[in-house]
C-alpha atoms as a PDB file:
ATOM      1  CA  UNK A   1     -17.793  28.731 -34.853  1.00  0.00           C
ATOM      2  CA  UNK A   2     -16.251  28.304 -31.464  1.00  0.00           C
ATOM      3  CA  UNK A   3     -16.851  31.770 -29.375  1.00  0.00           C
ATOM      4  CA  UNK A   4     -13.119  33.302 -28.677  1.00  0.00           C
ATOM      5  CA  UNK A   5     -11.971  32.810 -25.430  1.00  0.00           C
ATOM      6  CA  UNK A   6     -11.673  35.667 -22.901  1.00  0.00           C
ATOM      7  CA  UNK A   7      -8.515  34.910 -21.933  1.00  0.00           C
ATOM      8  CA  UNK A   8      -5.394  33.252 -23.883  1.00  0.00           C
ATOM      9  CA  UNK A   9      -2.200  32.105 -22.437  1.00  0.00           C
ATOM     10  CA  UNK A  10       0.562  30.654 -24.432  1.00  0.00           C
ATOM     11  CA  UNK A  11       3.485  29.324 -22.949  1.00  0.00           C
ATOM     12  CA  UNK A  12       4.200  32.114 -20.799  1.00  0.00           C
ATOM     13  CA  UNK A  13       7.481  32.432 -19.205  1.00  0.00           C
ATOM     14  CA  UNK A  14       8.881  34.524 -16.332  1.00  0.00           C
ATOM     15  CA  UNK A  15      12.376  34.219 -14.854  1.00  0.00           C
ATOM     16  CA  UNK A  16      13.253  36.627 -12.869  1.00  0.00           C
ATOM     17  CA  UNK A  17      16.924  38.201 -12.455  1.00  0.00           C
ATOM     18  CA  UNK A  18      19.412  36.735 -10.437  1.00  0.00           C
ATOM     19  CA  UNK A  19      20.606  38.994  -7.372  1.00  0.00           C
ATOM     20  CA  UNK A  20      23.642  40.535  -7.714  1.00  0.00           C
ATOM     21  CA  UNK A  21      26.782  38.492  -6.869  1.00  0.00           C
ATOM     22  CA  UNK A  22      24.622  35.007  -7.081  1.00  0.00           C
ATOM     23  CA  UNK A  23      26.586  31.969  -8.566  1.00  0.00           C
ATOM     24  CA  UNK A  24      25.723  28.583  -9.264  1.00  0.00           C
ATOM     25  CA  UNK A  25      21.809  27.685  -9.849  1.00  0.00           C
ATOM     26  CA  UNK A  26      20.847  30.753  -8.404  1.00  0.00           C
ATOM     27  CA  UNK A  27      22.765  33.010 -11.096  1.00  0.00           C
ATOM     28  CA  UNK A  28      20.154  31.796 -13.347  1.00  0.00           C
ATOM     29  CA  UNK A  29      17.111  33.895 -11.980  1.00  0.00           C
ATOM     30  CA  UNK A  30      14.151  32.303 -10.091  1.00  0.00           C
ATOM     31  CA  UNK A  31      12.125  30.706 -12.616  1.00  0.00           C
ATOM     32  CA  UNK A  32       8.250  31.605 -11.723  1.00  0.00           C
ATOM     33  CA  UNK A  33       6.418  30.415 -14.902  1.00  0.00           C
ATOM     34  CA  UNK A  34       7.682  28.144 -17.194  1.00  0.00           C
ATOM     35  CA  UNK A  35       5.415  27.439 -20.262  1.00  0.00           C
ATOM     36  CA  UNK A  36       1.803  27.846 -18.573  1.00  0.00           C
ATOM     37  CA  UNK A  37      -0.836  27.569 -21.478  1.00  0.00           C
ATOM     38  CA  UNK A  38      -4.679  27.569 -20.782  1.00  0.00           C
ATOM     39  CA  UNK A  39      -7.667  29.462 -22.236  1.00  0.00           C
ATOM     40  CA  UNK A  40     -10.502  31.031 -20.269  1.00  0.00           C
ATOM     41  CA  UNK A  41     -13.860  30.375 -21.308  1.00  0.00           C
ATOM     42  CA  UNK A  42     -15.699  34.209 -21.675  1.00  0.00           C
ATOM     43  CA  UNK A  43     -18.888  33.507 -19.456  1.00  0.00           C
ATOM     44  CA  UNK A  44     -17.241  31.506 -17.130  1.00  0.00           C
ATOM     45  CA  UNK A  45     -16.254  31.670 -13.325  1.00  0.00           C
ATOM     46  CA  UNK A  46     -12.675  30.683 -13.686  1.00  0.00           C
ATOM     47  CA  UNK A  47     -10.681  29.300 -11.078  1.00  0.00           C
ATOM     48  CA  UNK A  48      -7.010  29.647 -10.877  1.00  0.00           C
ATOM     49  CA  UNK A  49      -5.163  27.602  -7.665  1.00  0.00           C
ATOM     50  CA  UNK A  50      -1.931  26.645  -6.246  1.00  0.00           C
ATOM     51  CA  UNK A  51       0.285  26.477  -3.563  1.00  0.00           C
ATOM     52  CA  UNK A  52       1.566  30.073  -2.333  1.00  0.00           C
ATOM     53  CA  UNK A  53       4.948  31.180  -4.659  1.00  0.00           C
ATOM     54  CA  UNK A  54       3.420  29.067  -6.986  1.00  0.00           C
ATOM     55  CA  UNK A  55       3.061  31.575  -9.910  1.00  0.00           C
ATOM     56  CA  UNK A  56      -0.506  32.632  -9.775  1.00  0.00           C
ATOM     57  CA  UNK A  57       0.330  36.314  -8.655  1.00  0.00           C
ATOM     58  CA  UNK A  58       3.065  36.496 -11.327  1.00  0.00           C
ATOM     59  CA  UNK A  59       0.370  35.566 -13.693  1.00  0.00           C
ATOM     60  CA  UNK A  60      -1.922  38.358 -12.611  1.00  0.00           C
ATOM     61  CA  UNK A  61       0.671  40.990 -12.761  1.00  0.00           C
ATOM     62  CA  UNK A  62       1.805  40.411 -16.360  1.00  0.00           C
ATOM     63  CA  UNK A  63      -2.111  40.598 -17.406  1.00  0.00           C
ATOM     64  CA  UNK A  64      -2.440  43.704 -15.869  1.00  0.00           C
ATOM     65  CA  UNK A  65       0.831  45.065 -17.247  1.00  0.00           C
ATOM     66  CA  UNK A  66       2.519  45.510 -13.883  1.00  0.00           C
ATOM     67  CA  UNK A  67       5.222  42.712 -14.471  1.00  0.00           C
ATOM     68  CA  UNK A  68       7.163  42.265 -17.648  1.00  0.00           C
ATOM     69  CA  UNK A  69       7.162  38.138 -19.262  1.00  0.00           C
ATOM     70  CA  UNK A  70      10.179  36.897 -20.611  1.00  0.00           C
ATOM     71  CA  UNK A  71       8.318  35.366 -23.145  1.00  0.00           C
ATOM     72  CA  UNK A  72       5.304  33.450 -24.640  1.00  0.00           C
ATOM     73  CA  UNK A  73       2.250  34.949 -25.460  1.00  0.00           C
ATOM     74  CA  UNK A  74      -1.343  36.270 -23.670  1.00  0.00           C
ATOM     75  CA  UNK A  75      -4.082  37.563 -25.182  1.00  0.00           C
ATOM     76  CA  UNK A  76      -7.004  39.436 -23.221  1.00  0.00           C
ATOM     77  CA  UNK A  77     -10.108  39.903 -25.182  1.00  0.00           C
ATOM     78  CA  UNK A  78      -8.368  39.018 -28.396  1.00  0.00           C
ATOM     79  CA  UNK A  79      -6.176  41.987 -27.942  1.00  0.00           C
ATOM     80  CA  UNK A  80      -2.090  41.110 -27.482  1.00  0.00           C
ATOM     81  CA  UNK A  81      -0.871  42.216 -24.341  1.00  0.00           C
ATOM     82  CA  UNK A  82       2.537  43.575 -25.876  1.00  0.00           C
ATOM     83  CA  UNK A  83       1.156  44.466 -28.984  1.00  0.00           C
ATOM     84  CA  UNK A  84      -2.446  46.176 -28.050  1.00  0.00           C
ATOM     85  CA  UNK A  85      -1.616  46.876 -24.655  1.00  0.00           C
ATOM     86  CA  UNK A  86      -3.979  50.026 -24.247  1.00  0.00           C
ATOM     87  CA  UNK A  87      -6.720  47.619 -25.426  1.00  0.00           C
ATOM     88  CA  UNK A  88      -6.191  44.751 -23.737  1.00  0.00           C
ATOM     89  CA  UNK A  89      -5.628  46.670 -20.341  1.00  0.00           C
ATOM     90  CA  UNK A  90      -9.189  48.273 -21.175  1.00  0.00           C
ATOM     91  CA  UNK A  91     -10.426  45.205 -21.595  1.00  0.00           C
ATOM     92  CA  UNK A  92      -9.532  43.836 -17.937  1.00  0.00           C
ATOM     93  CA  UNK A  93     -10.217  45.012 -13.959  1.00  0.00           C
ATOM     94  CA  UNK A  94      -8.003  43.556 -11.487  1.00  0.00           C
ATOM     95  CA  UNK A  95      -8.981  43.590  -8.133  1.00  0.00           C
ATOM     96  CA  UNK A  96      -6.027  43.232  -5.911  1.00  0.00           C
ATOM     97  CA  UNK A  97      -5.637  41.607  -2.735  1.00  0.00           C
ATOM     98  CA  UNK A  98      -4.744  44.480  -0.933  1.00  0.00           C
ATOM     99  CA  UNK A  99      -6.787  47.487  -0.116  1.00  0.00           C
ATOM    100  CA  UNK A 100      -5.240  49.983  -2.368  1.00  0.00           C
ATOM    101  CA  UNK A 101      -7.117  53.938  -2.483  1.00  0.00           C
ATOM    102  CA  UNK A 102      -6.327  57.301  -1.100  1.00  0.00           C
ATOM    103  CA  UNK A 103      -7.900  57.064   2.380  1.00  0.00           C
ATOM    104  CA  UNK A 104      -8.546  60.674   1.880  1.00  0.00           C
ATOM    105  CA  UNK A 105     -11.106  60.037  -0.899  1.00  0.00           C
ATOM    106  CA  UNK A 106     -14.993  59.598  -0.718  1.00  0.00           C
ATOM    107  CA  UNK A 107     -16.138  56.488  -2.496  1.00  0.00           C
ATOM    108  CA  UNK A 108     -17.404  58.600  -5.527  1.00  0.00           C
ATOM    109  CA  UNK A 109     -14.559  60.463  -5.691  1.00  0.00           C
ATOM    110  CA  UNK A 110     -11.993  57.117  -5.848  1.00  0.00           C
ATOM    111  CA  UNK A 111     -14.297  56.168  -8.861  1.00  0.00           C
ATOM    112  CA  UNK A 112     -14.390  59.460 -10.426  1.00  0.00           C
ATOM    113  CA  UNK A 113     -10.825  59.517 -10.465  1.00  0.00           C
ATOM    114  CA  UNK A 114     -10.048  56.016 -11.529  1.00  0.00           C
ATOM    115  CA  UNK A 115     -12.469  56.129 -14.331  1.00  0.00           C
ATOM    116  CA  UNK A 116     -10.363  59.455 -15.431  1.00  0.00           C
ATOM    117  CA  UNK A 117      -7.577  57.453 -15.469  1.00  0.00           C
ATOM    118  CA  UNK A 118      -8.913  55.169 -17.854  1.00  0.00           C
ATOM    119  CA  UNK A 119     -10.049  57.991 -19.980  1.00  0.00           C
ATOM    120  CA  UNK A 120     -13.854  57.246 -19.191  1.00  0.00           C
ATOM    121  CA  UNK A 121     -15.448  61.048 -20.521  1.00  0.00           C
ATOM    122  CA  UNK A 122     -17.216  62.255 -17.439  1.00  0.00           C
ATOM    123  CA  UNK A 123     -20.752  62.009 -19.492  1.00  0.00           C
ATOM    124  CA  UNK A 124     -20.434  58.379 -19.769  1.00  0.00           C
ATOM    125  CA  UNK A 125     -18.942  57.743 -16.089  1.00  0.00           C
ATOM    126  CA  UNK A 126     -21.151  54.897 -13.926  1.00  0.00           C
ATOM    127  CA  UNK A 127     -20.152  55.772 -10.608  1.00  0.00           C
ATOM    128  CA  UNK A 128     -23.531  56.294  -9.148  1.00  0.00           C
ATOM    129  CA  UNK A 129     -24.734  53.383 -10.630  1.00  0.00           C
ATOM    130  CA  UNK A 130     -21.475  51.313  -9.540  1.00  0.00           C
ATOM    131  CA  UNK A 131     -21.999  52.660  -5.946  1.00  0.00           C
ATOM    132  CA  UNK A 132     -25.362  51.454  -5.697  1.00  0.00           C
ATOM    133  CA  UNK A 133     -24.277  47.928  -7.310  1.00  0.00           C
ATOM    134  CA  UNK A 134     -22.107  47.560  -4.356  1.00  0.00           C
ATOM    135  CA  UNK A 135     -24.113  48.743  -2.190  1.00  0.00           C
ATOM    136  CA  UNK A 136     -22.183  51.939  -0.971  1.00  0.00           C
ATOM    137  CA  UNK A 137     -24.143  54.755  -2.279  1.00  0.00           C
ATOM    138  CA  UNK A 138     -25.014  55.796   1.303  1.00  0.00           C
ATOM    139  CA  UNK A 139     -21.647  56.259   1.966  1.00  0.00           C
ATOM    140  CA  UNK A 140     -21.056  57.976  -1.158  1.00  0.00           C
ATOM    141  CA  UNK A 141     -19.570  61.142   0.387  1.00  0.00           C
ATOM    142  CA  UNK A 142     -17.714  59.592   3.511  1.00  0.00           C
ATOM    143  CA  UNK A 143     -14.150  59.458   3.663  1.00  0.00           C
ATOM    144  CA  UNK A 144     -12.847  55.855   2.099  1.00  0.00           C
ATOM    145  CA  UNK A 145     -10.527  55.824   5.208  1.00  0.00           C
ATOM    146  CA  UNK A 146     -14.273  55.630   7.470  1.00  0.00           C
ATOM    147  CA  UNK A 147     -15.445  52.214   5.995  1.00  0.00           C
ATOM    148  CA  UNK A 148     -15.351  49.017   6.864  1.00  0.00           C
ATOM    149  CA  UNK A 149     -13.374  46.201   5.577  1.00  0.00           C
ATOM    150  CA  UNK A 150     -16.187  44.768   4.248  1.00  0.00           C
ATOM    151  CA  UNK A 151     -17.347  47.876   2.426  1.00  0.00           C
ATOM    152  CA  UNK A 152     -13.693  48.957   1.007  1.00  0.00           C
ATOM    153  CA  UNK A 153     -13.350  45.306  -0.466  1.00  0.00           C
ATOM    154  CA  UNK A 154     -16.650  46.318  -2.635  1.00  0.00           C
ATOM    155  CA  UNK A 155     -15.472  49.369  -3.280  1.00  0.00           C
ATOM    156  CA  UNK A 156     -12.328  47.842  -4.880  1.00  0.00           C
ATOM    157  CA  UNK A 157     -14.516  45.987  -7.067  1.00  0.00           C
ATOM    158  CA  UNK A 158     -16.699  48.720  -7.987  1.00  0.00           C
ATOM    159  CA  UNK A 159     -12.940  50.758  -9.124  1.00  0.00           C
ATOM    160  CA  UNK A 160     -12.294  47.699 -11.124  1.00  0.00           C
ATOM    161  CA  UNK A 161     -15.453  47.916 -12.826  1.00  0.00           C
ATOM    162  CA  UNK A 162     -15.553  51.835 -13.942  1.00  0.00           C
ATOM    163  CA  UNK A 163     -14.602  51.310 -17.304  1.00  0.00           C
ATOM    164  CA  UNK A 164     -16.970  48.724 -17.863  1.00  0.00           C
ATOM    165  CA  UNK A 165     -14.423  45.682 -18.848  1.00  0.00           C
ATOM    166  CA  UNK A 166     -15.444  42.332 -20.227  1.00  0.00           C
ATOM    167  CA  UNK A 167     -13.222  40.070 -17.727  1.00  0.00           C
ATOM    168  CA  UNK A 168     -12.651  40.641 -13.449  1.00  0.00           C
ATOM    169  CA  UNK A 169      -9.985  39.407 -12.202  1.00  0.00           C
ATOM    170  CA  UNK A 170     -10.082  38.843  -8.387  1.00  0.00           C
ATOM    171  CA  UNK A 171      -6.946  38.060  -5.994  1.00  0.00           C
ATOM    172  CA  UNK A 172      -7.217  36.434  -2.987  1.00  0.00           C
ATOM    173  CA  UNK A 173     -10.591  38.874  -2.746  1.00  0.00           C
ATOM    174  CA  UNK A 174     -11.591  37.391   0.775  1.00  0.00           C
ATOM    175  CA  UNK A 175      -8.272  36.853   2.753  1.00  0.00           C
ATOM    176  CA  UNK A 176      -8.779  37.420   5.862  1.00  0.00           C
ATOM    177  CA  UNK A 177     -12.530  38.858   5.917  1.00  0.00           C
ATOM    178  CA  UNK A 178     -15.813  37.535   7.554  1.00  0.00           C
ATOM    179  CA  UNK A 179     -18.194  34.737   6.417  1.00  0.00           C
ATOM    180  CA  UNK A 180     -20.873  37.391   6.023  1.00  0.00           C
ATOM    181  CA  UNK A 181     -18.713  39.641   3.839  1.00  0.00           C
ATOM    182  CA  UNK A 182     -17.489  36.683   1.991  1.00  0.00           C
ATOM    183  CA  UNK A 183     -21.026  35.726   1.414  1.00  0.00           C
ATOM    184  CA  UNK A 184     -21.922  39.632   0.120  1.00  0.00           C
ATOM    185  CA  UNK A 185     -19.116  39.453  -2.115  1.00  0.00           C
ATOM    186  CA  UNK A 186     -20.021  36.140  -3.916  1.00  0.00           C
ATOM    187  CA  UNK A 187     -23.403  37.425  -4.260  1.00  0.00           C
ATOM    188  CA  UNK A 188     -22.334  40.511  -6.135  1.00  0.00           C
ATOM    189  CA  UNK A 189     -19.424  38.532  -8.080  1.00  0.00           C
ATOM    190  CA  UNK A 190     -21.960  35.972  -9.340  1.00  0.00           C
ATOM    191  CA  UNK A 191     -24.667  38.314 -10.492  1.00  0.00           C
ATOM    192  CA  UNK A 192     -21.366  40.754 -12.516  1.00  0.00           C
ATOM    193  CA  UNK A 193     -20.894  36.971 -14.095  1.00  0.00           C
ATOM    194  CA  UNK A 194     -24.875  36.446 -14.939  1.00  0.00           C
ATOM    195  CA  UNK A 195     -25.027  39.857 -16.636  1.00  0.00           C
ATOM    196  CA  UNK A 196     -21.950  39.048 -18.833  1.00  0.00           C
ATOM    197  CA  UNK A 197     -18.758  39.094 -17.022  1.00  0.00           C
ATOM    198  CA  UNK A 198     -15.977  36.582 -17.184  1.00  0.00           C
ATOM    199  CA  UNK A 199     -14.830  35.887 -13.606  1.00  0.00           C
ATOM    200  CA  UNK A 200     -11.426  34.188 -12.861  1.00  0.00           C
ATOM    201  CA  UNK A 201     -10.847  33.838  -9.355  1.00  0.00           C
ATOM    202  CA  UNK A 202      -7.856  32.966  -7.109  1.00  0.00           C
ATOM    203  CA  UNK A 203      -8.412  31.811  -3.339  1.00  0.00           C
ATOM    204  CA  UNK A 204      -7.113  29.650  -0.853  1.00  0.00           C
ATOM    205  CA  UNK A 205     -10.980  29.070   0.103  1.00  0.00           C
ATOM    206  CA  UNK A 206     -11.169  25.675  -1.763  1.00  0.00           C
ATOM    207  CA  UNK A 207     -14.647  25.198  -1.266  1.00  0.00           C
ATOM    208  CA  UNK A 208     -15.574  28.308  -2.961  1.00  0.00           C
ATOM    209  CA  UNK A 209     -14.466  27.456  -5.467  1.00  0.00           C
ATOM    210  CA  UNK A 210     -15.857  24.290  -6.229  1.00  0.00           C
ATOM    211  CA  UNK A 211     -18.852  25.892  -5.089  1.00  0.00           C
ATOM    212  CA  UNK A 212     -18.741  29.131  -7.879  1.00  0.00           C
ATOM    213  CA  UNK A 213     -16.162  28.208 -10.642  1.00  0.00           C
ATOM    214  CA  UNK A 214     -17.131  26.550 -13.737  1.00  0.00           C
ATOM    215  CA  UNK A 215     -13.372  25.308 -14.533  1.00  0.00           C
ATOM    216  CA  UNK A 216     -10.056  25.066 -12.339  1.00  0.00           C
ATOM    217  CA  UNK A 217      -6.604  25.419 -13.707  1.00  0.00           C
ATOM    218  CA  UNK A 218      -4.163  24.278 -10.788  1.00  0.00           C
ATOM    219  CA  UNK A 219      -0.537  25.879 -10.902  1.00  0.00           C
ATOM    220  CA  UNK A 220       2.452  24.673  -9.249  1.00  0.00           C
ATOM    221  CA  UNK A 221       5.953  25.419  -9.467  1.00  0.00           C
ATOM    222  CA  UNK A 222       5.540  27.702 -12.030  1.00  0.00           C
ATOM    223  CA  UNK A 223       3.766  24.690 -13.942  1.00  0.00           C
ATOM    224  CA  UNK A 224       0.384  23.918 -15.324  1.00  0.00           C
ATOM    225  CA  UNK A 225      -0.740  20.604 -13.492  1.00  0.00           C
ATOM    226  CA  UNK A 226      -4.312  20.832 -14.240  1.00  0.00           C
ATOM    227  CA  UNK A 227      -7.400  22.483 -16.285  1.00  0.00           C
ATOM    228  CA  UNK A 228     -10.646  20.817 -16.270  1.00  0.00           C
ATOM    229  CA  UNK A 229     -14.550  21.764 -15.615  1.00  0.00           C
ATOM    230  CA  UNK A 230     -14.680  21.685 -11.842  1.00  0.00           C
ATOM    231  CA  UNK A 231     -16.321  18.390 -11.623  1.00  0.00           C
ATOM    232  CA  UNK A 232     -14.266  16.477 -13.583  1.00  0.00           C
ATOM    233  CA  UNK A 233     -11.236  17.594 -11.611  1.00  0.00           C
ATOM    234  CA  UNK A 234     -13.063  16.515  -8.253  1.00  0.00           C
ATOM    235  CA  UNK A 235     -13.547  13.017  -9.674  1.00  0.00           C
ATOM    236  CA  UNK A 236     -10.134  12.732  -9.945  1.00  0.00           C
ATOM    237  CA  UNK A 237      -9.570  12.063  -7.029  1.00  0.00           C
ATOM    238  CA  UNK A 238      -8.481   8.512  -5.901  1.00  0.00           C
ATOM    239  CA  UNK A 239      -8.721   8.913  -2.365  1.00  0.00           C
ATOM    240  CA  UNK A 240     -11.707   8.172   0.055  1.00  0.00           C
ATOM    241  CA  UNK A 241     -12.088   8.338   3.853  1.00  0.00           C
ATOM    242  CA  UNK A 242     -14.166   6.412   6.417  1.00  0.00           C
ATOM    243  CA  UNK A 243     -14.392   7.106   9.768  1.00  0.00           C
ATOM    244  CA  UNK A 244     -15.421   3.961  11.956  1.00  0.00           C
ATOM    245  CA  UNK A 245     -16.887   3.961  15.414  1.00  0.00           C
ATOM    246  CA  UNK A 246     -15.829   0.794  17.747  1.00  0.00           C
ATOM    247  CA  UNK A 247     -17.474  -0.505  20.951  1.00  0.00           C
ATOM    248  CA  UNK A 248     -14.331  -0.035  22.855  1.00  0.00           C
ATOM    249  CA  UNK A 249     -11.631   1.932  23.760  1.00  0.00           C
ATOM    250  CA  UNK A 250      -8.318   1.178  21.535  1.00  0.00           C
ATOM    251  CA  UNK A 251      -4.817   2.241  22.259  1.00  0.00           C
ATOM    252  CA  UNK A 252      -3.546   1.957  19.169  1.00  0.00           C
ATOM    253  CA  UNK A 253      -4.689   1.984  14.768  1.00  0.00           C
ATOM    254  CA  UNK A 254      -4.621  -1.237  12.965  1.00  0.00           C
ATOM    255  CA  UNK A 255      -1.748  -0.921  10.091  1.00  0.00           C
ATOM    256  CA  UNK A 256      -3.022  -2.389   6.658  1.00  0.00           C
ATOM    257  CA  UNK A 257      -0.809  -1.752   3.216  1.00  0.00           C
ATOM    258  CA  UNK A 258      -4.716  -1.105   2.003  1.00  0.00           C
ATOM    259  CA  UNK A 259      -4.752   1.871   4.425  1.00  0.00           C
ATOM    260  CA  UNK A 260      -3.226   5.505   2.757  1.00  0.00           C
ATOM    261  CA  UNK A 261      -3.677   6.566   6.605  1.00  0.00           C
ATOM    262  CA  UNK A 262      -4.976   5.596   9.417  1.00  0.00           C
ATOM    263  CA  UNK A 263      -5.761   8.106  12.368  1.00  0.00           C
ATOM    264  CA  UNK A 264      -7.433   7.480  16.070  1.00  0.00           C
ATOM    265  CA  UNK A 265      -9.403  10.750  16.370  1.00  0.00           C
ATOM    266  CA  UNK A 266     -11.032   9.516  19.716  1.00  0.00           C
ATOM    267  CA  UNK A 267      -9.820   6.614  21.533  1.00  0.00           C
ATOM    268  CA  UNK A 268     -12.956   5.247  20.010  1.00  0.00           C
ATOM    269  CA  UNK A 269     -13.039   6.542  16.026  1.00  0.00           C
ATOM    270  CA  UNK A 270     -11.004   5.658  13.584  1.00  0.00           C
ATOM    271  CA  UNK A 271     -10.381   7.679  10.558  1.00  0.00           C
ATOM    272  CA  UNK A 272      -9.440   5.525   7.328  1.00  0.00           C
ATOM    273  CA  UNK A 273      -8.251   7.046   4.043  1.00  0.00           C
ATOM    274  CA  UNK A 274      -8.308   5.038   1.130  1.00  0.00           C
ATOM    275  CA  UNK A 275      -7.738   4.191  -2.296  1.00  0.00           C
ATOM    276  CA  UNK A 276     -11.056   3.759  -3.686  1.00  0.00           C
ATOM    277  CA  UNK A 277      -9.780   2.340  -7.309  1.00  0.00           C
ATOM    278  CA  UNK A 278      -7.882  -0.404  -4.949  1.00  0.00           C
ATOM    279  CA  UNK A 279     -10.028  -1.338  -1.924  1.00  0.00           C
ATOM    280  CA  UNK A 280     -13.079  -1.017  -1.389  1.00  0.00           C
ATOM    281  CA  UNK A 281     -15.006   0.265   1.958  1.00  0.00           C
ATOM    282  CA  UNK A 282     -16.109  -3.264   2.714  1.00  0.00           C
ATOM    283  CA  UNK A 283     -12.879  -4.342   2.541  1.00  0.00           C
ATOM    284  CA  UNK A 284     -11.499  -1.550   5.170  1.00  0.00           C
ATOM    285  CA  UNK A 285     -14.333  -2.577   7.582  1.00  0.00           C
ATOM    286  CA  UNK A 286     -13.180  -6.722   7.368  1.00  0.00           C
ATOM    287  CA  UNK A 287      -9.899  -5.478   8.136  1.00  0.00           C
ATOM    288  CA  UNK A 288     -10.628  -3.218  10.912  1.00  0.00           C
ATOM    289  CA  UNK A 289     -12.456  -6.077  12.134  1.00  0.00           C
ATOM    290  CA  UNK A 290      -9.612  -8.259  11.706  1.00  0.00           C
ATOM    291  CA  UNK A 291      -7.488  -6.989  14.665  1.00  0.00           C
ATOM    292  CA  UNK A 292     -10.784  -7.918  16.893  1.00  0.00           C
ATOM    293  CA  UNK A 293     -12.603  -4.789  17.260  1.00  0.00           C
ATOM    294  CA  UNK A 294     -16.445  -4.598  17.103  1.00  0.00           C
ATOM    295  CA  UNK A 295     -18.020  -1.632  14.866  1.00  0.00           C
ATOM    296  CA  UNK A 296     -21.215   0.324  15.671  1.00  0.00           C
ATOM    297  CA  UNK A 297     -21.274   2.636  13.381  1.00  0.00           C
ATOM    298  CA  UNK A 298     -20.031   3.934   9.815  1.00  0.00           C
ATOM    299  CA  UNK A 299     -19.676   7.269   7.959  1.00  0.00           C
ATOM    300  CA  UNK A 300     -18.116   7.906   4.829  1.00  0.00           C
ATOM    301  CA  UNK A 301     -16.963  11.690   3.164  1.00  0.00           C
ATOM    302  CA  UNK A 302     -17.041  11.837  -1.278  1.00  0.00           C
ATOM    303  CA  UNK A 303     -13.645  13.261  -2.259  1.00  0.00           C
ATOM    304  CA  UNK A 304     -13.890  17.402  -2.959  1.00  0.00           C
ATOM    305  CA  UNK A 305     -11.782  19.720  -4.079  1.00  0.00           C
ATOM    306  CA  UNK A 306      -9.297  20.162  -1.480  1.00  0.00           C
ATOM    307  CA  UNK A 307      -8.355  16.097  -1.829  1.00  0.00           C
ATOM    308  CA  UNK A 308      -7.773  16.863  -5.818  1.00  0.00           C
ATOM    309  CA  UNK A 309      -5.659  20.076  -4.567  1.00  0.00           C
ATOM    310  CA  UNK A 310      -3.347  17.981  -1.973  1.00  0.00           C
ATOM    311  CA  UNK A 311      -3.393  15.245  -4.506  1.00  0.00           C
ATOM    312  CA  UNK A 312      -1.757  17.106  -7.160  1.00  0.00           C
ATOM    313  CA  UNK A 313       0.248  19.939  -5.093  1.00  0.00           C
ATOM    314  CA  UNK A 314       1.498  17.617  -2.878  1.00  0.00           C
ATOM    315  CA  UNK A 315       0.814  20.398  -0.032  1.00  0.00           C
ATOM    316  CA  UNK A 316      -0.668  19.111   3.224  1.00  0.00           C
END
């Protein structure tokens, strides 16, 4: 038998309410999903994209029981959101994208509490053991408000974790931090995921997560546009680029109907972008060459996942 997934969504709607007084299209509520469906795989490092206002959030919020849907179903760990709700909370840690803890707090103390809040008995509470995961035990009894970005980002992940759930949920966990930190926190994310833990993952970083997610799901306008294992989504991409070096100085690109787009990065490099399922790179080199310019060199980037993500988002 097929294992369960971790995560099922079921044509999930959410329309908000209308302001007060609004008339026409607007009286009808802004519409922020409409009929998402998608399963995550428990094991996995799941990926969930889009544009910004494009629903992901919304998503997020009615897992964790902080927004209300209008209708559909989800299912987290097999448990019904509306109907097991105590379960299916237990069976989740969100870790939001902002820093959210009383500054006034020590590290153990923010994980003492939160695991009271989930009704963790104080025998069976981890939060030595968390501290050291995340490497804060050190600062176990300095005030939360004293550490570092870096270190309160792993401390929110640690609070996620005290009640030991099945499935992390990160938002947008490294906005705005360093490559180091961003490079501690993937380290930590993808050993939680080898010892058991489902992952999903939102970012704007594209190329982590090509790098660390097994599967994508894409969201846009409320919509599901696409769900596949990570490399199958990359190959869909149609577009490839070449950039070109000439022997000469040039004023101005050559215009082809083969060319997508066509840029002078250097009055000596062009940058071509392509349709590789309709021309071919030989074919964009005769017709550079066609307009009397000599090349000297050649370089050539595989599609990733940002050219899927433009692709299908239509955001530049």
């Amino acid at each position: 038998m097929a294992t369960p997934p971790a995560i099922r969504i079921d044509n999930l709607v959410k329309r908000y309410a209308a302001p007060k007084g609004a008339t026409g299209e607007d009286a009808q509520g802004k519409l922020a999903l409409d009929g998402v469906s998608f399963d995550v795989p428990e094991g996995s490092i799941f990926g969930l994209l889009g544009p910004n206002g494009a629903g992901k959030s919304t998503l997020i919020n009615i897992l964790a029981g902080l927004v209300n849907k209008t209708s559909g179903s989800a299912e987290i760990w097999g448990f019904d959101i509306d109907t097991h709700r105590r379960n299916a909370s237990r069976a989740i840690g969100i870790v939001p994208q902002e820093i959210v803890f009383d500054p006034f707090f020590t590290p153990f103390e923010v994980l003492e509490n939160q695991g009271g809040f989930y009704g963790v008995p104080a025998s069976d509470r981890r939060s030595e053991e968390l501290l050291a995961a995340v490497r804060l035990s050190d600062k176990r009894d300095a005030y939360a408000r004293t550490l570092s970005g870096g270190m309160k980002r792993r401390l929110l992940v640690a609070k996620a974790m005290v009640h030991s759930p099945p499935i992390l949920v990160l938002d947008e966990p490294t906005a705005g931090v360093d490559v180091e930190l961003r490079r501690q926190l993937w380290e930590l994310v993808t050993e939680m995921n080898r010892e058991g833990v489902t992952v999903v993952l939102t970012t704007h970083y594209l190329e982590e997560a090509e790098e660390l997610c097994d599967r994508i799901a894409i969201i846009n306008h409320g919509q599901l546009i696409a769900n596949k294992p990570t490399q199958e989504l990359i190959e869909m991409a149609r577009d490839k680029v070449v950039r070109i070096e000439l022997d000469a100085d040039i004023a101005e690109v050559p215009r082809e109907a083969e060319f997508n787009r066509c840029e002078l990065l250097t009055p000596r490099t062009l940058e071509v972008t392509y349709d590789r399922d309709a021309t071919s790179a030989g074919q964009v080199l005769a017709l550079v060459q066609s307009h009397g310019h000599t090349i000297v060199d050649v370089t050539t980037r595989e599609a990733d996942l940002e050219d899927v993500f433009v692709q299908l988002t239509g955001s530049g």
